[in-house]
C-alpha atoms as a PDB file:
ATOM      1  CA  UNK A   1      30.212  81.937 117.032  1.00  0.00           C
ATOM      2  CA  UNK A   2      33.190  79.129 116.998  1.00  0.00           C
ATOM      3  CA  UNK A   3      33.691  79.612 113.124  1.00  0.00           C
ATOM      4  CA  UNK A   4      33.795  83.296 113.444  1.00  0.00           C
ATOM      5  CA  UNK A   5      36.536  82.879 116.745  1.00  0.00           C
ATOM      6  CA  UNK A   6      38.506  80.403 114.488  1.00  0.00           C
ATOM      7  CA  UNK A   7      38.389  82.797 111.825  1.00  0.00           C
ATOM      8  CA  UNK A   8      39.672  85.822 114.186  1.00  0.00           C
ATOM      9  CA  UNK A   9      42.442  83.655 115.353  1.00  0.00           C
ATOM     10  CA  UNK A  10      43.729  82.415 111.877  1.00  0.00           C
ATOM     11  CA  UNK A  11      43.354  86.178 110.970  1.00  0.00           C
ATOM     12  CA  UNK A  12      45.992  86.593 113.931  1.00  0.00           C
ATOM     13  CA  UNK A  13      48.131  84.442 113.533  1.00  0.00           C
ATOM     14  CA  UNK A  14      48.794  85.146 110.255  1.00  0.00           C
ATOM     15  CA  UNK A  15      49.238  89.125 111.168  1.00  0.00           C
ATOM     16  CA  UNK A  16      51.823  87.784 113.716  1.00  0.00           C
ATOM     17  CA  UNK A  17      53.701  85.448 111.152  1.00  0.00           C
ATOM     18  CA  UNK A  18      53.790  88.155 108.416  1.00  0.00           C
ATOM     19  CA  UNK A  19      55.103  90.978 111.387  1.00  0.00           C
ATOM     20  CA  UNK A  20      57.594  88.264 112.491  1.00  0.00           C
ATOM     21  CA  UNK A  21      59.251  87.660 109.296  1.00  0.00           C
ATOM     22  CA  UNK A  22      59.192  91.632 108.389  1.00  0.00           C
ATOM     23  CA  UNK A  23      60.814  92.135 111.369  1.00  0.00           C
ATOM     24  CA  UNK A  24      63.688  89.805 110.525  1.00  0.00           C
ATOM     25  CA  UNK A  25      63.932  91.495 107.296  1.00  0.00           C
ATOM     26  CA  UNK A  26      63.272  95.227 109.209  1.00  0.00           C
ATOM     27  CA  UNK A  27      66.610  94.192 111.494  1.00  0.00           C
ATOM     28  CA  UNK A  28      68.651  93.156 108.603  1.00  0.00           C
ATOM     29  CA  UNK A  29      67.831  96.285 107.165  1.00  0.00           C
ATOM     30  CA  UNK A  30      68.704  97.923 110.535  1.00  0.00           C
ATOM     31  CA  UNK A  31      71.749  96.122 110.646  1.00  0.00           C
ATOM     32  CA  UNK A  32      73.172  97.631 107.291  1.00  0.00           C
ATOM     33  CA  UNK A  33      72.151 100.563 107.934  1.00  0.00           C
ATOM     34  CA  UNK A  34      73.708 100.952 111.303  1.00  0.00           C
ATOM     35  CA  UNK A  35      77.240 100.816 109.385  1.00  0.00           C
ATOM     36  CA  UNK A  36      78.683 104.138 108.267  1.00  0.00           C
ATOM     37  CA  UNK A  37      78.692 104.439 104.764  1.00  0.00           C
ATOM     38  CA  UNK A  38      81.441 102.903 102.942  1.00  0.00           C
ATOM     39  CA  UNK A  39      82.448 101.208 106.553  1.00  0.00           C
ATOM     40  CA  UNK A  40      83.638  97.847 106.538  1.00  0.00           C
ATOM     41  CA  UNK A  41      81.270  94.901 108.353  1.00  0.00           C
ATOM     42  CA  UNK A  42      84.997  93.861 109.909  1.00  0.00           C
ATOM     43  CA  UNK A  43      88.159  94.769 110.812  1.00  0.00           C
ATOM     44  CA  UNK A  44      91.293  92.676 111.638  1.00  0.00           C
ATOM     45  CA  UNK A  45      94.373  92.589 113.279  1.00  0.00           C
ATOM     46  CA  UNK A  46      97.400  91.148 113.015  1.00  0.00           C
ATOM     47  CA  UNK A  47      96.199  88.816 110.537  1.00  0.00           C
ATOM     48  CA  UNK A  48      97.847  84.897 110.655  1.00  0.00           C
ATOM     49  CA  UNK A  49      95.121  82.834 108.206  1.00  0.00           C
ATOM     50  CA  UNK A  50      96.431  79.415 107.411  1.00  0.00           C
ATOM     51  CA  UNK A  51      94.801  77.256 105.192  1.00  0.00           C
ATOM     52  CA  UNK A  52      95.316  73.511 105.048  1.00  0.00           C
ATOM     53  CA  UNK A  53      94.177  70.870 102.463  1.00  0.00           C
ATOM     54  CA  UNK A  54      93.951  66.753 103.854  1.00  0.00           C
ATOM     55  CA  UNK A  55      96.389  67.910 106.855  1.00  0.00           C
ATOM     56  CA  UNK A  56      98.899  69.817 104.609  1.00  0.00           C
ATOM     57  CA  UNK A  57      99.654  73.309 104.917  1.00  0.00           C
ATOM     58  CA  UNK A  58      98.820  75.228 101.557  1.00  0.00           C
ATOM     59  CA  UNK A  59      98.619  78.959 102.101  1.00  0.00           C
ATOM     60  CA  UNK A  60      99.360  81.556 104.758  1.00  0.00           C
ATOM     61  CA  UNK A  61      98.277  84.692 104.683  1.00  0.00           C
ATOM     62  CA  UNK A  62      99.786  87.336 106.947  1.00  0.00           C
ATOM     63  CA  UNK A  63      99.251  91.272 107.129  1.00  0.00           C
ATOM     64  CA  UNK A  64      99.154  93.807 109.729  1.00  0.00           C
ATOM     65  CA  UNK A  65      95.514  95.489 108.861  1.00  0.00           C
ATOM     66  CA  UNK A  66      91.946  93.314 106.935  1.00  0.00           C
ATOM     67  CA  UNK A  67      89.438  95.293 106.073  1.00  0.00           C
ATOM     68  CA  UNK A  68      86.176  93.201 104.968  1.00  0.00           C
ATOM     69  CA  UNK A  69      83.809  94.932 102.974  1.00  0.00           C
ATOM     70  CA  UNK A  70      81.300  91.845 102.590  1.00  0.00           C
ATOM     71  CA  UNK A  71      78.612  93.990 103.412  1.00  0.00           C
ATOM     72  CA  UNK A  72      78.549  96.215 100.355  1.00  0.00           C
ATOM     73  CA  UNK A  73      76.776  94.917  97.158  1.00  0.00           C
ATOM     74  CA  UNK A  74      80.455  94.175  95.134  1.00  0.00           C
ATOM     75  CA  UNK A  75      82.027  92.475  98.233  1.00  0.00           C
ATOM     76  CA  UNK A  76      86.319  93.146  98.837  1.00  0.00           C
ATOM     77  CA  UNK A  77      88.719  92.471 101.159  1.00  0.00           C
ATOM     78  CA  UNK A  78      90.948  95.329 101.904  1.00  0.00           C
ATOM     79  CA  UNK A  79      94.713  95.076 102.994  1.00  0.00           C
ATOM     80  CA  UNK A  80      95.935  98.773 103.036  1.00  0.00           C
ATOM     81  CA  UNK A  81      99.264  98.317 105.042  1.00  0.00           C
ATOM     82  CA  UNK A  82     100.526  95.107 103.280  1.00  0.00           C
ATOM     83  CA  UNK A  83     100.567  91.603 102.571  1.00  0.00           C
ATOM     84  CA  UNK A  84     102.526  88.796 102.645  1.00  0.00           C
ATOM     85  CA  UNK A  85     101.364  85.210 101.252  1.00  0.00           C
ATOM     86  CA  UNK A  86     103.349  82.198 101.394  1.00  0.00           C
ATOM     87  CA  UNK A  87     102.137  78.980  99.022  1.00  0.00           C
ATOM     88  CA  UNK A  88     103.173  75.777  99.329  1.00  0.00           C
ATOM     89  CA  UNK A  89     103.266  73.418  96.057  1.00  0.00           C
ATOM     90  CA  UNK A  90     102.493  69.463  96.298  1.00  0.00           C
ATOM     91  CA  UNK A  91     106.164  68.882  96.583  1.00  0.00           C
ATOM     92  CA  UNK A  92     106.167  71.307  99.681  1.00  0.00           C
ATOM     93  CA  UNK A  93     108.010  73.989  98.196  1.00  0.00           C
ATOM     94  CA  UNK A  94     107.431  77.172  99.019  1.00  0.00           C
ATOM     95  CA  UNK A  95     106.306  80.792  96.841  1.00  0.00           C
ATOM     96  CA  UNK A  96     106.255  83.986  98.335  1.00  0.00           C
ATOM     97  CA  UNK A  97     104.114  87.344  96.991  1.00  0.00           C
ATOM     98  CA  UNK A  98     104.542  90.750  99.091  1.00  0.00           C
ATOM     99  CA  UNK A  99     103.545  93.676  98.118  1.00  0.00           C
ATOM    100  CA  UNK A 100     102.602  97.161 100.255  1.00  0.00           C
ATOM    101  CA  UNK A 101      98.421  97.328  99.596  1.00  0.00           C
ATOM    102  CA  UNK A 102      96.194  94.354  98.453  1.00  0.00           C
ATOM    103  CA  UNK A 103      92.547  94.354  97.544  1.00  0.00           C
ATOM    104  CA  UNK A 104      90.230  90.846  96.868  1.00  0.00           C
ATOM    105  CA  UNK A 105      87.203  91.151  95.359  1.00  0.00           C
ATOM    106  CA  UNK A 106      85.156  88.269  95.842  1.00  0.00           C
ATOM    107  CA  UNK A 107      83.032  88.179  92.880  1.00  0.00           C
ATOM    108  CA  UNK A 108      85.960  87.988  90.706  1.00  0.00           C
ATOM    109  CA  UNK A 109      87.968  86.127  92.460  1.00  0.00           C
ATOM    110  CA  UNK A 110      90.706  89.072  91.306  1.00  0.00           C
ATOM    111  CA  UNK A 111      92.960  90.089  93.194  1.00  0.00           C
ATOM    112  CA  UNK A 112      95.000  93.520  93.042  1.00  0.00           C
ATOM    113  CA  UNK A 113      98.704  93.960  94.234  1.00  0.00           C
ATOM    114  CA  UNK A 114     100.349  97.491  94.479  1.00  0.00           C
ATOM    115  CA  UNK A 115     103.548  99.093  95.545  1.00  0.00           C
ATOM    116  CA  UNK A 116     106.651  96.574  95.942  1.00  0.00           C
ATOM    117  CA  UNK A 117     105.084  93.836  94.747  1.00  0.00           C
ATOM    118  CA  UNK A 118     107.789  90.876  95.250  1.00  0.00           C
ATOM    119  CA  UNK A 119     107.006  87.505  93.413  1.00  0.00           C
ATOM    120  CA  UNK A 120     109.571  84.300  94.680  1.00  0.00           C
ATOM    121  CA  UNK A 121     108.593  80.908  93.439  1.00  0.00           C
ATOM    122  CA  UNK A 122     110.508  78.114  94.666  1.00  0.00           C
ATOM    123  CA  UNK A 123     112.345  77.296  91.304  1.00  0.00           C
ATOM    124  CA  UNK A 124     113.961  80.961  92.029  1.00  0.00           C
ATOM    125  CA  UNK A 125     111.463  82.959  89.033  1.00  0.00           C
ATOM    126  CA  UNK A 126     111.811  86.746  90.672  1.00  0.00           C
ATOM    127  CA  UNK A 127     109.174  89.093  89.542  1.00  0.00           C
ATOM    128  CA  UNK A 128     108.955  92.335  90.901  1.00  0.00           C
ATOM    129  CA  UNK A 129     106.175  94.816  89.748  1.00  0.00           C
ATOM    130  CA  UNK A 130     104.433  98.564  91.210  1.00  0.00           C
ATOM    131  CA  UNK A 131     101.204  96.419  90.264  1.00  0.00           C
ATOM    132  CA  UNK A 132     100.088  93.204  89.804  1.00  0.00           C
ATOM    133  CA  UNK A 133      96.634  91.280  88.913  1.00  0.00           C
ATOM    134  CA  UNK A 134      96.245  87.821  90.155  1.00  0.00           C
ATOM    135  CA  UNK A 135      93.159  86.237  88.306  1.00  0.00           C
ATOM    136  CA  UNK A 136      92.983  83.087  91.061  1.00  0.00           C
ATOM    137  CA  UNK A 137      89.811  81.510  89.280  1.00  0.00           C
ATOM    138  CA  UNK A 138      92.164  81.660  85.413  1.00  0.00           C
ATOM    139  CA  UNK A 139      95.155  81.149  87.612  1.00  0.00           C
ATOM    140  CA  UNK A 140      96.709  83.904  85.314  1.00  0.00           C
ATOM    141  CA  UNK A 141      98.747  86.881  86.200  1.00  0.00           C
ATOM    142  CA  UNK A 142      99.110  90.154  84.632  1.00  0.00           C
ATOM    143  CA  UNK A 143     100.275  94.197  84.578  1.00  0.00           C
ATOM    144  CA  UNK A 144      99.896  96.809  82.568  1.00  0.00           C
ATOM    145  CA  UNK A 145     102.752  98.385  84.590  1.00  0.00           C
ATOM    146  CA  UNK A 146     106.695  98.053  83.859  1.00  0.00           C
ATOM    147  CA  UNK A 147     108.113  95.088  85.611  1.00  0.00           C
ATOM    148  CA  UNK A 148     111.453  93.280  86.246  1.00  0.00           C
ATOM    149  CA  UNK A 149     111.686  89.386  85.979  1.00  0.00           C
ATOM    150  CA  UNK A 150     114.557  87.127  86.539  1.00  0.00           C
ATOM    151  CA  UNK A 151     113.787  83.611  85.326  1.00  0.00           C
ATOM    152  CA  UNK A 152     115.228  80.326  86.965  1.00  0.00           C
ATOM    153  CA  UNK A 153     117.915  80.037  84.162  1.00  0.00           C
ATOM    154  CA  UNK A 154     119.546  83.193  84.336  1.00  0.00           C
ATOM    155  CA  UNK A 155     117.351  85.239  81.644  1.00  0.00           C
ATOM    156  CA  UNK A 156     116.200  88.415  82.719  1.00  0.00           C
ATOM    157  CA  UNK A 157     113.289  91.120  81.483  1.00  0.00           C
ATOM    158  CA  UNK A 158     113.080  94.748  82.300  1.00  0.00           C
ATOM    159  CA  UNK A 159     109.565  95.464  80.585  1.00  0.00           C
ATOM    160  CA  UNK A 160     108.075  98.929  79.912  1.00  0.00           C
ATOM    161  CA  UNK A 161     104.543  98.053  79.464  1.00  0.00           C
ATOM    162  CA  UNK A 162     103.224  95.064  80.946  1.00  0.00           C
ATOM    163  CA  UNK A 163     103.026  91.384  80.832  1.00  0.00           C
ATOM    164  CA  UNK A 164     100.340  88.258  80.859  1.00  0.00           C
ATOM    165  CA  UNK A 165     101.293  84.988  82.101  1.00  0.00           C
ATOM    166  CA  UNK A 166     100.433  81.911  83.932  1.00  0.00           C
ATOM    167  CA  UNK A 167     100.715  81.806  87.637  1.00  0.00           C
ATOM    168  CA  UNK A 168     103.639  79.592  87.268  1.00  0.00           C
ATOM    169  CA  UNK A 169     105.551  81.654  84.805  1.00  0.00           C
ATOM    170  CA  UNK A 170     105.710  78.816  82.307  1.00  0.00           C
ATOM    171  CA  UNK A 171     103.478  80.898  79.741  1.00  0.00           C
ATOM    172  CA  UNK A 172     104.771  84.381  80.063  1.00  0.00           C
ATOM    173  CA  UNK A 173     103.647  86.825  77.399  1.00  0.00           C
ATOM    174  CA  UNK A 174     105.637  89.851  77.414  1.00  0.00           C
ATOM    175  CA  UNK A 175     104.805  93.449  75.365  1.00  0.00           C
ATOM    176  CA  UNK A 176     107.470  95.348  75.219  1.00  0.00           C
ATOM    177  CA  UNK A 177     110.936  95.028  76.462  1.00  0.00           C
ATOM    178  CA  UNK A 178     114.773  94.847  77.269  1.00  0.00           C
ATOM    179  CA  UNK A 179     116.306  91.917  78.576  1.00  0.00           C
ATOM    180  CA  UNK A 180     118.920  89.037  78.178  1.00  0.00           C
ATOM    181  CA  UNK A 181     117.024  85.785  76.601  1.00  0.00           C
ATOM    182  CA  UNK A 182     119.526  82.498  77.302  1.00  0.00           C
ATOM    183  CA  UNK A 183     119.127  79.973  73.778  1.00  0.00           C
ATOM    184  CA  UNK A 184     120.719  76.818  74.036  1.00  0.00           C
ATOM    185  CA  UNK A 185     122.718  76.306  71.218  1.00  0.00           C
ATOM    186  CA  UNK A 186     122.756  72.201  71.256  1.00  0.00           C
ATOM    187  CA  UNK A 187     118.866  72.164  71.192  1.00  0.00           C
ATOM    188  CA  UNK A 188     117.153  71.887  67.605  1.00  0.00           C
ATOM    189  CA  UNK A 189     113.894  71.879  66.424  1.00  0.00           C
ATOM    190  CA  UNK A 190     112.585  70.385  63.217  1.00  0.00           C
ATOM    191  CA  UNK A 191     111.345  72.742  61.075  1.00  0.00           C
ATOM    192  CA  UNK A 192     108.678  71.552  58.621  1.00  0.00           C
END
């Protein structure tokens, strides 16, 4: 009689152990399913995101509307009326990127800049672009898009068709374009 009482109860407790842990698995189910389809997980306002490294201030992030889409299976961040990020470099000096509509896609770690995009880095390198790829894991940017650029020293490019580059602009790999290119004259090179 004991054995077959043991028996029942292990039998039990095992039922409740298995409905325990499909419940947990039922409510995350529930959970994403309780979203709309294609609705965010979270919404923010008035975004003010500072992010510090050993007590320094690195990056700020500031826009008016977040939209995180974490929830859906290729996870974004959505900034549809603008962004503004300010970087700081390890001699403090600070870079600025606007532009109208942003998108981050977390797998990636790409992110997509649209309409008015504004690029000021502290050495005084303007870009300004309809559209702009940041690839932050590469730290490469790129457009397919025409562009303008005004370099540090004066040089300019109006391009028609795109560019790649570094993030800093000190590899910058233009297609096609127009532009004033300064050459100092009391530099030479050997040539071999």
């Amino acid at each position: 009689m004991h054995t077959t009482l043991n028996m029942f109860k292990s039998v039990m407790a095992l039922v409740l152990v298995i409905t325990l842990f499909a419940c947990e698995s039922n409510y995350q189910n529930v959970k994403r399913l309780s979203l709309s389809d294609g609705a965010p997980i979270a919404e923010g306002k008035d975004i003010n995101f500072k992010y510090t490294d050993s007590g320094k201030l690195v990056t700020n992030l500031l826009a008016e509307k977040l939209l995180d889409y974490s929830n859906l299976e290729f996870p974004y961040k959505e900034f549809p009326n603008g962004i503004e990020v300010r970087f700081w470099d390890e001699d403090g000096k600070k870079n600025t990127v606007t532009a109208d509509y942003a998108i981050q896609f977390d797998k990636s770690s790409l992110v997509d800049l649209r309409k008015n995009v504004v690029v000021i880095t502290a050495d005084s390198v303007v870009l300004k672009a309809n559209q702009l790829y940041w690839d932050q894991k590469n730290k490469w940017v790129f457009t397919d898009e025409p562009y303008q650029i005004k370099f540090k020293d004066g040089s300019y490019n109006d391009g028609a068709v795109g560019f790649d580059s570094s993030e800093d602009f000190t590899t910058f790999l233009s297609r096609k374009n127009q532009g004033v290119q300064l050459v100092d004259k009391t530099k030479t090179e050997d040539v071999k």
